[in-house]
C-alpha atoms as a PDB file:
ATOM      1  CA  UNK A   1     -73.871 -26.250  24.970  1.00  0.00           C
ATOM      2  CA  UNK A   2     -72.269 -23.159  25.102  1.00  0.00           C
ATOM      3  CA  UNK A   3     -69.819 -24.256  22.422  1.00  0.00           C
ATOM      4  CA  UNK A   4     -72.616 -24.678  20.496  1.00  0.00           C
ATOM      5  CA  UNK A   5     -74.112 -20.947  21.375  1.00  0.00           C
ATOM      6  CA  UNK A   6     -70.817 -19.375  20.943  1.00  0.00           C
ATOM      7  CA  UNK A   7     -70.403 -20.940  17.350  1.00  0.00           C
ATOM      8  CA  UNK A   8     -73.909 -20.192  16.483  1.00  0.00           C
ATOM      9  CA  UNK A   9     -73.772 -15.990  17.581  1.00  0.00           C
ATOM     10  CA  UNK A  10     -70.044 -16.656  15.330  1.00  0.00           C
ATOM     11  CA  UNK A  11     -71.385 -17.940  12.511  1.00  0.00           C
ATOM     12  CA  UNK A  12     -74.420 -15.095  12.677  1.00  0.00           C
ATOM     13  CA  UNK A  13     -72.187 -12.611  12.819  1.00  0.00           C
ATOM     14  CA  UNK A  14     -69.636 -13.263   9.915  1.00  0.00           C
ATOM     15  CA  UNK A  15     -73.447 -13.855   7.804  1.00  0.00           C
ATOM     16  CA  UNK A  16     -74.242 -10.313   9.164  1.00  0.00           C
ATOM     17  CA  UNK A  17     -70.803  -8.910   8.242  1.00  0.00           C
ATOM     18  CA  UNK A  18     -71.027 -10.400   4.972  1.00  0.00           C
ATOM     19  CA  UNK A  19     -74.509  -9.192   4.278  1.00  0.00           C
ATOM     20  CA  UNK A  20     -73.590  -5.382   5.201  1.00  0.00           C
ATOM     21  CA  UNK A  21     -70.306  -5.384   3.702  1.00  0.00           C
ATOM     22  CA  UNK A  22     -71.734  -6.826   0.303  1.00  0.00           C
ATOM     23  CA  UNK A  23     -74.758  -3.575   0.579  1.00  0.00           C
ATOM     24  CA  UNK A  24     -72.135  -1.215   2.010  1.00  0.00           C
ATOM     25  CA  UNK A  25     -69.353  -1.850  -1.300  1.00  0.00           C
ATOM     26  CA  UNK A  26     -72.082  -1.154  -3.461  1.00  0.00           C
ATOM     27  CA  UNK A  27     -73.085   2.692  -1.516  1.00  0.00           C
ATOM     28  CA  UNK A  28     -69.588   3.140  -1.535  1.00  0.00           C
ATOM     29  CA  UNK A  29     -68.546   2.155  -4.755  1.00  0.00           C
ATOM     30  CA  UNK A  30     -71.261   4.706  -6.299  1.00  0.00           C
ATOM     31  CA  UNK A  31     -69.608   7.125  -7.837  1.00  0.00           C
ATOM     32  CA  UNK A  32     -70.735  10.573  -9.412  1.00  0.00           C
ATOM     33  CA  UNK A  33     -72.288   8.829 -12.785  1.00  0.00           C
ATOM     34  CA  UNK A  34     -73.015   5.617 -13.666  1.00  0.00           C
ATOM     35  CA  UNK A  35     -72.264   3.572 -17.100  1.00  0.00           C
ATOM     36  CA  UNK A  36     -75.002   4.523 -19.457  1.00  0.00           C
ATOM     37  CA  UNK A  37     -74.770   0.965 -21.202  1.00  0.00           C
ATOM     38  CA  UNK A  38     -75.555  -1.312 -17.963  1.00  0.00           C
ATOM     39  CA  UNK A  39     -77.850  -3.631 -19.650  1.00  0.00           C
ATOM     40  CA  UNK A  40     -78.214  -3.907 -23.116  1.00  0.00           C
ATOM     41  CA  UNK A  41     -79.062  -0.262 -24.493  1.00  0.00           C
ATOM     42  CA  UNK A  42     -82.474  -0.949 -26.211  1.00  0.00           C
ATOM     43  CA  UNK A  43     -83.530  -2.141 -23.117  1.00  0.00           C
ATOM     44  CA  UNK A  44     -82.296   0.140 -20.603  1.00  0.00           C
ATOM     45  CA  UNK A  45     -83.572   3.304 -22.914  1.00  0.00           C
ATOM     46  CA  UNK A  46     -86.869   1.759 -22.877  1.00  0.00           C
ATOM     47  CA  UNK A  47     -86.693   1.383 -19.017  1.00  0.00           C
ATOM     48  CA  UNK A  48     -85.368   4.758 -18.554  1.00  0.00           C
ATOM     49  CA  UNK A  49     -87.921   6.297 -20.787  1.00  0.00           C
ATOM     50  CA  UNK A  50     -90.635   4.422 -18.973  1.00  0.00           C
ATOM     51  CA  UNK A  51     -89.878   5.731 -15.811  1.00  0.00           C
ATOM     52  CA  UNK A  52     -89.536   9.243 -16.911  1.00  0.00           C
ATOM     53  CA  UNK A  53     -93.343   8.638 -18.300  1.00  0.00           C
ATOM     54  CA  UNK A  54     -94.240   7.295 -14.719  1.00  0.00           C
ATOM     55  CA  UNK A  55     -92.510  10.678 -12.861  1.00  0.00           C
ATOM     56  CA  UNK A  56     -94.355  12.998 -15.555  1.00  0.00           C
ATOM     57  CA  UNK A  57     -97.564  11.228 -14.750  1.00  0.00           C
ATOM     58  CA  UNK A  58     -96.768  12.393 -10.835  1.00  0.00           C
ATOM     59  CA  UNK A  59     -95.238  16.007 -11.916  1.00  0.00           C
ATOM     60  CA  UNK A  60     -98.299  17.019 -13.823  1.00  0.00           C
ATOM     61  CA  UNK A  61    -100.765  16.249 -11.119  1.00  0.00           C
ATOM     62  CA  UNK A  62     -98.819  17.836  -8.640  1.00  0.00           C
ATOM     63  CA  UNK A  63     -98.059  20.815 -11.059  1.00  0.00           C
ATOM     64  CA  UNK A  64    -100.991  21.470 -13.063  1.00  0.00           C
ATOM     65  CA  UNK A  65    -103.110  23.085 -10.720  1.00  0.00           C
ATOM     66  CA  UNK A  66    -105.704  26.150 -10.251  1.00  0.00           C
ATOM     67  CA  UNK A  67    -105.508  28.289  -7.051  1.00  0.00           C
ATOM     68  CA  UNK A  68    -108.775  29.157  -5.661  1.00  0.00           C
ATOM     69  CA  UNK A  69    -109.102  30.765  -2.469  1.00  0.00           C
ATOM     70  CA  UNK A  70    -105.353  30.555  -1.872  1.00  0.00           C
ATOM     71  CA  UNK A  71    -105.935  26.532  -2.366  1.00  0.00           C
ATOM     72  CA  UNK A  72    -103.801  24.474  -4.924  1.00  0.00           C
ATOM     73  CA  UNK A  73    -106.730  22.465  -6.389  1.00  0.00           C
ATOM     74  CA  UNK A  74    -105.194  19.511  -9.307  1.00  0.00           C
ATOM     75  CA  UNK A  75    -106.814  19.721 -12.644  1.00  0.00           C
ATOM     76  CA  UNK A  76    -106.311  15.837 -13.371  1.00  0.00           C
ATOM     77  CA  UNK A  77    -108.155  14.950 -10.043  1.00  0.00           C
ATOM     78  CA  UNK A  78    -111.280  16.290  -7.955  1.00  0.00           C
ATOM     79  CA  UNK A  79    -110.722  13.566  -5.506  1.00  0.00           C
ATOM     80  CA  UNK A  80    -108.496  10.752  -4.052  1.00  0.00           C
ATOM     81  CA  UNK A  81    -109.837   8.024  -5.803  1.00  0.00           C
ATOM     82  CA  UNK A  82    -109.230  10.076  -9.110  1.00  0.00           C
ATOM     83  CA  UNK A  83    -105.722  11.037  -8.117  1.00  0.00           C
ATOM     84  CA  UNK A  84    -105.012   7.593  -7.496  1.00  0.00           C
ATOM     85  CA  UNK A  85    -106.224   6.302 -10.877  1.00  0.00           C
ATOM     86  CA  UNK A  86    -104.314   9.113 -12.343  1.00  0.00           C
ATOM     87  CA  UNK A  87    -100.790   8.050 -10.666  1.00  0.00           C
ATOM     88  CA  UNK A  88    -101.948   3.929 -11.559  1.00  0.00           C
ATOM     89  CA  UNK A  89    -100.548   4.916 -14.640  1.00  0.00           C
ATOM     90  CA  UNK A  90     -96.875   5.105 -13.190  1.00  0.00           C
ATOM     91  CA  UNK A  91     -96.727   3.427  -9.952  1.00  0.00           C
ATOM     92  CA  UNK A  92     -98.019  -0.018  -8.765  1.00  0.00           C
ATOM     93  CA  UNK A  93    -101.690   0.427  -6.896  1.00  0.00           C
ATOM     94  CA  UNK A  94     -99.991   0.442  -3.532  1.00  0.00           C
ATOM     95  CA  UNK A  95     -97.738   3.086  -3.653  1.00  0.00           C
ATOM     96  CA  UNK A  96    -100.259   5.418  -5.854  1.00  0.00           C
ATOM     97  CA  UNK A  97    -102.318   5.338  -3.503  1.00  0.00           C
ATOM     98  CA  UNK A  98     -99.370   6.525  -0.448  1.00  0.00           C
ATOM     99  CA  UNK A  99     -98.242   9.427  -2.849  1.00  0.00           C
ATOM    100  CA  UNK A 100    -102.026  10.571  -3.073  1.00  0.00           C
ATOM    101  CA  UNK A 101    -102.795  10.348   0.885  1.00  0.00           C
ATOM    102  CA  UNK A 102     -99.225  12.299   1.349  1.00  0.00           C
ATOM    103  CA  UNK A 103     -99.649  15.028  -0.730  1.00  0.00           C
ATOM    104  CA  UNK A 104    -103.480  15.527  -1.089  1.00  0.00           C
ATOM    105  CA  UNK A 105    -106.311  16.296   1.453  1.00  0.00           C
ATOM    106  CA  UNK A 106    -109.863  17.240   1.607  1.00  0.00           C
ATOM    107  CA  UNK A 107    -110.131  21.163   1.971  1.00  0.00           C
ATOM    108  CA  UNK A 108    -112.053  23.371   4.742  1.00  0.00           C
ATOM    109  CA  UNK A 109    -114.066  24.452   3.401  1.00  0.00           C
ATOM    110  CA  UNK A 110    -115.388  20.746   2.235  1.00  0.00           C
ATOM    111  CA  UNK A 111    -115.602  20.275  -1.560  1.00  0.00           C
ATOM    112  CA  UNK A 112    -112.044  20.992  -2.424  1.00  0.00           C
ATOM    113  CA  UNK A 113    -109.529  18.362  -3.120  1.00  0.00           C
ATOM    114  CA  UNK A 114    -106.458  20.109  -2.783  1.00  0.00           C
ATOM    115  CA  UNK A 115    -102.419  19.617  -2.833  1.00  0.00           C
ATOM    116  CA  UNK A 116    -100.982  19.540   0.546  1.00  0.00           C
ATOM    117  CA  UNK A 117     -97.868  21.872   0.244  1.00  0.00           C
ATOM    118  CA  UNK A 118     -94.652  19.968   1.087  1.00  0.00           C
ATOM    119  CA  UNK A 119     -91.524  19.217  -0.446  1.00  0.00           C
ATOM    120  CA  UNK A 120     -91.264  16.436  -3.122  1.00  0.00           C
ATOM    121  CA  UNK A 121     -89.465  13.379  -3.934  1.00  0.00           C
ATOM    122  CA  UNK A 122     -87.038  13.470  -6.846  1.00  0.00           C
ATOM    123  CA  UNK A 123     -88.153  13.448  -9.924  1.00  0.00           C
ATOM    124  CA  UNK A 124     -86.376  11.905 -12.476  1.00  0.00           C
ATOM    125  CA  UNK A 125     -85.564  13.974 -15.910  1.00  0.00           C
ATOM    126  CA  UNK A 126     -83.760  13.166 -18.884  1.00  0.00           C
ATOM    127  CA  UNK A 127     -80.981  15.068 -18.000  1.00  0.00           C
ATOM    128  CA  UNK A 128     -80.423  12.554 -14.903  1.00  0.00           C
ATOM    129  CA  UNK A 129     -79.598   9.560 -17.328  1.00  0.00           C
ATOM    130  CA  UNK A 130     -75.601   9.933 -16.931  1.00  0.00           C
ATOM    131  CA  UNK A 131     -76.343   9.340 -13.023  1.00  0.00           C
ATOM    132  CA  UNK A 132     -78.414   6.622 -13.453  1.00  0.00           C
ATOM    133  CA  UNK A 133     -77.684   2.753 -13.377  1.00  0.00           C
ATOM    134  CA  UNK A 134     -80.539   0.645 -14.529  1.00  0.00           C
ATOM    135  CA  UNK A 135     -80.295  -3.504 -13.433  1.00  0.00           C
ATOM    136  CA  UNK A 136     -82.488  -5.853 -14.755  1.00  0.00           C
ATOM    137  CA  UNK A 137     -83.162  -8.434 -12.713  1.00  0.00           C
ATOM    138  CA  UNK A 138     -86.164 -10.818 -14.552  1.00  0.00           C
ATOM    139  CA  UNK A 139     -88.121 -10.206 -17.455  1.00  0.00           C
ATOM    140  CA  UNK A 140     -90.900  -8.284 -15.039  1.00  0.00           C
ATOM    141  CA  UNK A 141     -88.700  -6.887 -12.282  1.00  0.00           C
ATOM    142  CA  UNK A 142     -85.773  -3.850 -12.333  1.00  0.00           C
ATOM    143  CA  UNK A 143     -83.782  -1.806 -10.256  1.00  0.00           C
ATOM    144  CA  UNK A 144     -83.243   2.127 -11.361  1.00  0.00           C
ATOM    145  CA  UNK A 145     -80.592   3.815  -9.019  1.00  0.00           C
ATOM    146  CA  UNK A 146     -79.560   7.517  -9.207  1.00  0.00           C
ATOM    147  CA  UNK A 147     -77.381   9.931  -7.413  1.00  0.00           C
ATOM    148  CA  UNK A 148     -78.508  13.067  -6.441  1.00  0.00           C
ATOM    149  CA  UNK A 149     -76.722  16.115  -5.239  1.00  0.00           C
ATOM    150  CA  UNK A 150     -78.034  19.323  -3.898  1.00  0.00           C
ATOM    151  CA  UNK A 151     -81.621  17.743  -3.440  1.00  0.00           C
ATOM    152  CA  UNK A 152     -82.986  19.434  -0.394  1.00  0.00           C
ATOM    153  CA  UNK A 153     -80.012  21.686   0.873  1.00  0.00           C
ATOM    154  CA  UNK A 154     -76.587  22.799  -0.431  1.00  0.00           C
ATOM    155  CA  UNK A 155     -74.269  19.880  -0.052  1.00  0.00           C
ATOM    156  CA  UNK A 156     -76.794  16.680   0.450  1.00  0.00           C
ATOM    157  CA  UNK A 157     -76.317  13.367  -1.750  1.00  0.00           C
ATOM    158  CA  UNK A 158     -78.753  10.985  -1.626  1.00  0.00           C
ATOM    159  CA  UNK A 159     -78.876   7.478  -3.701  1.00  0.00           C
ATOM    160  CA  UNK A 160     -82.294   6.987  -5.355  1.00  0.00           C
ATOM    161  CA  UNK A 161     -83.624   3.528  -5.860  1.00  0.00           C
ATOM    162  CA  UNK A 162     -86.399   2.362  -7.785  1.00  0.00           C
ATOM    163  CA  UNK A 163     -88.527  -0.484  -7.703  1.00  0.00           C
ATOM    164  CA  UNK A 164     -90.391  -1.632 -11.277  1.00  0.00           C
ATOM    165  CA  UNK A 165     -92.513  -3.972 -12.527  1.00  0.00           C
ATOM    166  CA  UNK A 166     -93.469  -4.661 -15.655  1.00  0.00           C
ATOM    167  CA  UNK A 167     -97.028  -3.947 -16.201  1.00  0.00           C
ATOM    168  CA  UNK A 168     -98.904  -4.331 -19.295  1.00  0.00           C
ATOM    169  CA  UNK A 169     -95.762  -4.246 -21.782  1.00  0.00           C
ATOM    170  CA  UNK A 170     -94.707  -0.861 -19.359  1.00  0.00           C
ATOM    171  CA  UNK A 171     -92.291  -0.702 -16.841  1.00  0.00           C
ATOM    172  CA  UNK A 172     -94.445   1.441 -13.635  1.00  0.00           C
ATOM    173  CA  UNK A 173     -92.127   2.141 -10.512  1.00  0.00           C
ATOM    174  CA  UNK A 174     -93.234  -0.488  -7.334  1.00  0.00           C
ATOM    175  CA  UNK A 175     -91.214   1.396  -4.495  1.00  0.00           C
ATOM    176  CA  UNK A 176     -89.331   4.257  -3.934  1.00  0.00           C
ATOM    177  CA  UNK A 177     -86.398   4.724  -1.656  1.00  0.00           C
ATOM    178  CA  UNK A 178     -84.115   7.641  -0.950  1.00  0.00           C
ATOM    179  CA  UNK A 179     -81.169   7.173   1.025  1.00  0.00           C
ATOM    180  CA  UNK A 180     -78.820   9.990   2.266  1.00  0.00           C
ATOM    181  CA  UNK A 181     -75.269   9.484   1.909  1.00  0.00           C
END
């Protein structure tokens, strides 16, 4: 029996080191760009320009704003369930609706749907392209991953990966995740 344990935690573990190795090669091979030409061109312009839709989508309601009473109050939304709608036309449902609890709140007084201030995610520009490695993995489903330096102090990197979906002949981004390296 404890043969049996010992070759079971042995097995587990060269699974485990085979798993992490595989994910840590791939942060580590990242270098400072990535090949433009990943997947075939056409479609990884088309990708890239979707996404860059989907982050101007978030950019302008975060940016285009009035200030009233020292408030930051969007233009494109006077409440949640219009700020949600108004990111739906970038980002899956889900995560729409995350970015609009984060960085939007009822005011004091009541009546005001305001932008909480905070810093932001990334936001993707054309100018990131050279750092940016698009995979397609089905017909519906990619991966976007870009390196950023500088992003929230002098000297970070972080590794930017993108979820999409294909939605409606439009690719909209499904998750978001930044990791520091």
């Amino acid at each position: 029996m404890k043969y049996r344990t010992l070759k079971h935690s042995f097995i587990c573990l060269v699974v485990l080191f085979i798993l992490l190795s595989g994910r840590l090669n791939m942060v580590y091979a990242i270098d400072e760009t990535f090949p433009v030409a990943d997947i075939e061109d056409s479609f990884s312009e088309v990708i890239f320009g979707d996404v860059l839709y989907d982050f101007s989508c978030y950019r302008s309601l975060l940016l285009d704003t009035v200030e009233y009473q020292g408030m930051y109050l969007p233009v494109h939304a006077d409440n949640y369930q219009e700020a949600v709608d108004y990111l739906s036309q970038g980002f899956s449902s889900p995560l729409a609706e995350a970015i609009a609890t984060c960085y939007f709140t009822d005011s004091t007084p009541p009546g005001y749907f305001q932008i909480r201030p905070m810093d932001s995610i990334p936001i993707l520009t054309p100018g990131d392209r050279s750092r940016t490695w698009i995979y397609l993995q089905t017909n519906s489903d990619a991966q976007v991953y870009c390196t950023f330096n500088d992003c929230y102090e002098p000297g970070d990197r972080y590794l930017y990966s993108l979820s999409l979906k294909k939605f409606n002949s439009r690719w909209i981004i499904h998750s978001i995740n930044l990791y520091q390296l």
